[in-house]
C-alpha atoms as a PDB file:
ATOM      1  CA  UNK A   1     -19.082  30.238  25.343  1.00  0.00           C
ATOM      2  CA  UNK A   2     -19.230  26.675  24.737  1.00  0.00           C
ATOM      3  CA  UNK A   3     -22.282  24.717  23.005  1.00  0.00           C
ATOM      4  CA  UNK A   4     -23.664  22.117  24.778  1.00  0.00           C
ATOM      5  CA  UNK A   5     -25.049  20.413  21.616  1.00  0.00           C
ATOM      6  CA  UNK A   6     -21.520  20.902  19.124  1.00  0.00           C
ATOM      7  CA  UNK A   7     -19.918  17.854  18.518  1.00  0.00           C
ATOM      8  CA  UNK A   8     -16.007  17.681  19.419  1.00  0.00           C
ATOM      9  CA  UNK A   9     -15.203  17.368  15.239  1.00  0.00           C
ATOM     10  CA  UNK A  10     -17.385  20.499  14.899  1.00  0.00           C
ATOM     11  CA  UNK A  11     -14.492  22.386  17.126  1.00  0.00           C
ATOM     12  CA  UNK A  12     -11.792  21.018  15.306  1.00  0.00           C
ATOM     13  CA  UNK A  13     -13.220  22.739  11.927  1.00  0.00           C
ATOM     14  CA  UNK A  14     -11.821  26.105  10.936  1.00  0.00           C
ATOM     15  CA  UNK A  15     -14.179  29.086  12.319  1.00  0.00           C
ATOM     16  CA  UNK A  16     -14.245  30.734   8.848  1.00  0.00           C
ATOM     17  CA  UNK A  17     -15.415  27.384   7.604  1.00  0.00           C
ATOM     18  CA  UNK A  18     -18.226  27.368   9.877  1.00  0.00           C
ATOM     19  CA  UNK A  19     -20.181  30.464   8.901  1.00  0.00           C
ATOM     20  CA  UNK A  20     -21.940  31.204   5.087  1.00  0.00           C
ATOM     21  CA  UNK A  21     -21.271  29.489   1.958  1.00  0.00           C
ATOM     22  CA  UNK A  22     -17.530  29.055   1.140  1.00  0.00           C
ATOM     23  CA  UNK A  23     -16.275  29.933  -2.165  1.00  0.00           C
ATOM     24  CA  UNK A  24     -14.381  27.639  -4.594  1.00  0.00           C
ATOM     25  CA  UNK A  25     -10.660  28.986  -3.871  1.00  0.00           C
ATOM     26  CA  UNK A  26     -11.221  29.075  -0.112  1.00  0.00           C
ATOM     27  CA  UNK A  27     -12.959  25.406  -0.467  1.00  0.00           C
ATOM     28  CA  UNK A  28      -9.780  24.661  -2.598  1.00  0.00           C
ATOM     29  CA  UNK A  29      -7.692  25.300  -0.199  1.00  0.00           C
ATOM     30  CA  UNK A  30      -9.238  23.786   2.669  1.00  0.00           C
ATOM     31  CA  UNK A  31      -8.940  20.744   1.094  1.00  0.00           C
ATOM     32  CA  UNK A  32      -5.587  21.130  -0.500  1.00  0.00           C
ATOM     33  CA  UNK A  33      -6.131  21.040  -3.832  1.00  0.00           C
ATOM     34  CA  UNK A  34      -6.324  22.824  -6.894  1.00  0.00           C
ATOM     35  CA  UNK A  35      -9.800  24.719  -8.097  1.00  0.00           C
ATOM     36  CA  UNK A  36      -9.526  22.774 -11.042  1.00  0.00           C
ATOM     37  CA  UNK A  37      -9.573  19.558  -8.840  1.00  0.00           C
ATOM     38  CA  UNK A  38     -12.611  20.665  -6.627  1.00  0.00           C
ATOM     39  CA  UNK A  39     -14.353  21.274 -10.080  1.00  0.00           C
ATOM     40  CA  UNK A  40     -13.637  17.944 -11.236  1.00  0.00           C
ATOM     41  CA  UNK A  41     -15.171  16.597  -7.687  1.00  0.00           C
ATOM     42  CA  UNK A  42     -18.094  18.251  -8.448  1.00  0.00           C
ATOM     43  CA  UNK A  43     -18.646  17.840 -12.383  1.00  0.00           C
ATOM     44  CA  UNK A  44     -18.105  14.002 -10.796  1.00  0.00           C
ATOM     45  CA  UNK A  45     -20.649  14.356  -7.843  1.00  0.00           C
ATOM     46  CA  UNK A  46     -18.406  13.682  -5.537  1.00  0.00           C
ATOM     47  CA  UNK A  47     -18.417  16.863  -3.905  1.00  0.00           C
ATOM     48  CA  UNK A  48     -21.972  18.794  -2.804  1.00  0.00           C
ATOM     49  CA  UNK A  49     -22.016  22.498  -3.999  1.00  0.00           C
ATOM     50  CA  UNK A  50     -24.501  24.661  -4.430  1.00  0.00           C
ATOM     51  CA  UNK A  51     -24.617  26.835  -8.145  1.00  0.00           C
ATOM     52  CA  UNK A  52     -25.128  30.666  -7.656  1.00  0.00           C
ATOM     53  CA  UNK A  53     -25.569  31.663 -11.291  1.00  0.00           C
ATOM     54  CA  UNK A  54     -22.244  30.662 -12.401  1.00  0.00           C
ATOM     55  CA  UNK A  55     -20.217  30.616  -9.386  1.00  0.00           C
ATOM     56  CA  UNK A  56     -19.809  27.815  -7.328  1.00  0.00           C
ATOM     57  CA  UNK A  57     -20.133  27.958  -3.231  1.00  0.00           C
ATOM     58  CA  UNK A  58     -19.755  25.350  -0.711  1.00  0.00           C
ATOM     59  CA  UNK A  59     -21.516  24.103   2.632  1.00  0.00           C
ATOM     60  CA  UNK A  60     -18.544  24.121   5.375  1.00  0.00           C
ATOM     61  CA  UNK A  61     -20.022  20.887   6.689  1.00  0.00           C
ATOM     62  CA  UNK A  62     -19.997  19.273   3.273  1.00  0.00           C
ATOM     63  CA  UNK A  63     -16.212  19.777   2.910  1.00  0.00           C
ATOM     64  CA  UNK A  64     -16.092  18.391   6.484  1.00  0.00           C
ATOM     65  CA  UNK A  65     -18.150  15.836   5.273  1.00  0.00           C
ATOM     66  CA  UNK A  66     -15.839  14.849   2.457  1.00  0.00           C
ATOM     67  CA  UNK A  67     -12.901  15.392   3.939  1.00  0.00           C
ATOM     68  CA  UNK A  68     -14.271  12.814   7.211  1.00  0.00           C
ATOM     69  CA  UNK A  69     -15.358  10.405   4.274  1.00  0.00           C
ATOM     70  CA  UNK A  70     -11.376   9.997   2.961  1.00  0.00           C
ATOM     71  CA  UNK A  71      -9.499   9.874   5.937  1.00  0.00           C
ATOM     72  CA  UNK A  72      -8.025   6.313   5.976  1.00  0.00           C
END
Protein backbone atom coordinates (compact mmCIF):
# COMPACT_ATOMS: atom_id res chain seq x y z
CA UNK A 1 0.00 0.00 0.00
CA UNK A 2 1.44 3.17 -0.99
CA UNK A 3 0.71 6.72 0.74
CA UNK A 4 -0.41 9.24 -1.31
CA UNK A 5 0.82 12.01 1.07
CA UNK A 6 4.71 10.28 1.97
CA UNK A 7 7.31 12.12 0.53
CA UNK A 8 9.89 10.07 -1.77
CA UNK A 9 12.87 10.75 1.20
CA UNK A 10 10.31 9.34 3.66
CA UNK A 11 10.67 5.82 1.56
CA UNK A 12 14.20 5.94 1.42
CA UNK A 13 14.34 5.92 5.47
CA UNK A 14 14.79 2.59 7.20
CA UNK A 15 11.21 1.05 8.26
CA UNK A 16 12.47 0.41 11.84
CA UNK A 17 13.40 4.05 11.85
CA UNK A 18 10.02 5.05 11.06
CA UNK A 19 7.98 3.68 13.94
CA UNK A 20 8.44 4.73 18.05
CA UNK A 21 11.24 6.45 19.61
CA UNK A 22 14.70 5.04 18.66
CA UNK A 23 17.15 4.33 21.26
CA UNK A 24 20.71 5.75 21.52
CA UNK A 25 22.70 2.57 20.10
CA UNK A 26 20.21 2.03 17.28
CA UNK A 27 20.33 6.05 16.64
CA UNK A 28 24.18 5.46 16.85
CA UNK A 29 24.26 3.37 14.37
CA UNK A 30 22.05 4.85 11.96
CA UNK A 31 24.17 7.55 11.82
CA UNK A 32 27.48 5.82 12.00
CA UNK A 33 28.89 6.85 14.89
CA UNK A 34 29.79 6.07 18.24
CA UNK A 35 27.12 6.53 21.37
CA UNK A 36 29.59 8.60 22.83
CA UNK A 37 29.47 10.86 19.66
CA UNK A 38 25.56 11.06 19.49
CA UNK A 39 25.89 12.14 23.24
CA UNK A 40 28.21 14.78 22.47
CA UNK A 41 25.57 15.98 19.57
CA UNK A 42 23.17 16.26 22.02
CA UNK A 43 25.02 17.68 25.27
CA UNK A 44 25.90 20.28 22.11
CA UNK A 45 22.23 20.70 20.82
CA UNK A 46 22.93 19.64 17.79
CA UNK A 47 20.94 16.67 17.84
CA UNK A 48 16.96 16.67 19.13
CA UNK A 49 16.29 13.85 21.73
CA UNK A 50 13.88 13.42 23.96
CA UNK A 51 15.05 12.41 27.98
CA UNK A 52 13.08 9.38 29.44
CA UNK A 53 14.36 9.51 33.01
CA UNK A 54 17.86 8.85 32.21
CA UNK A 55 17.80 7.24 28.95
CA UNK A 56 17.96 8.95 25.91
CA UNK A 57 15.44 8.18 22.75
CA UNK A 58 15.27 9.65 19.41
CA UNK A 59 12.54 10.93 16.82
CA UNK A 60 13.33 8.83 13.45
CA UNK A 61 12.59 12.02 11.54
CA UNK A 62 15.02 14.04 13.62
CA UNK A 63 17.95 11.74 12.69
CA UNK A 64 16.58 12.12 9.13
CA UNK A 65 16.54 15.55 9.80
CA UNK A 66 20.17 15.74 10.79
CA UNK A 67 21.44 13.48 8.69
CA UNK A 68 19.50 15.68 5.42
CA UNK A 69 21.09 18.83 7.19
CA UNK A 70 24.99 17.39 6.57
CA UNK A 71 24.86 15.92 3.37
CA UNK A 72 27.20 18.12 1.23
Amino acid sequence: MCDAHASPAAEERPSRLRDGLVTLRRAAGYLGVSDKTVRRLVSARKLPSIRVGRVLRFQPADLFRFVEAWKE
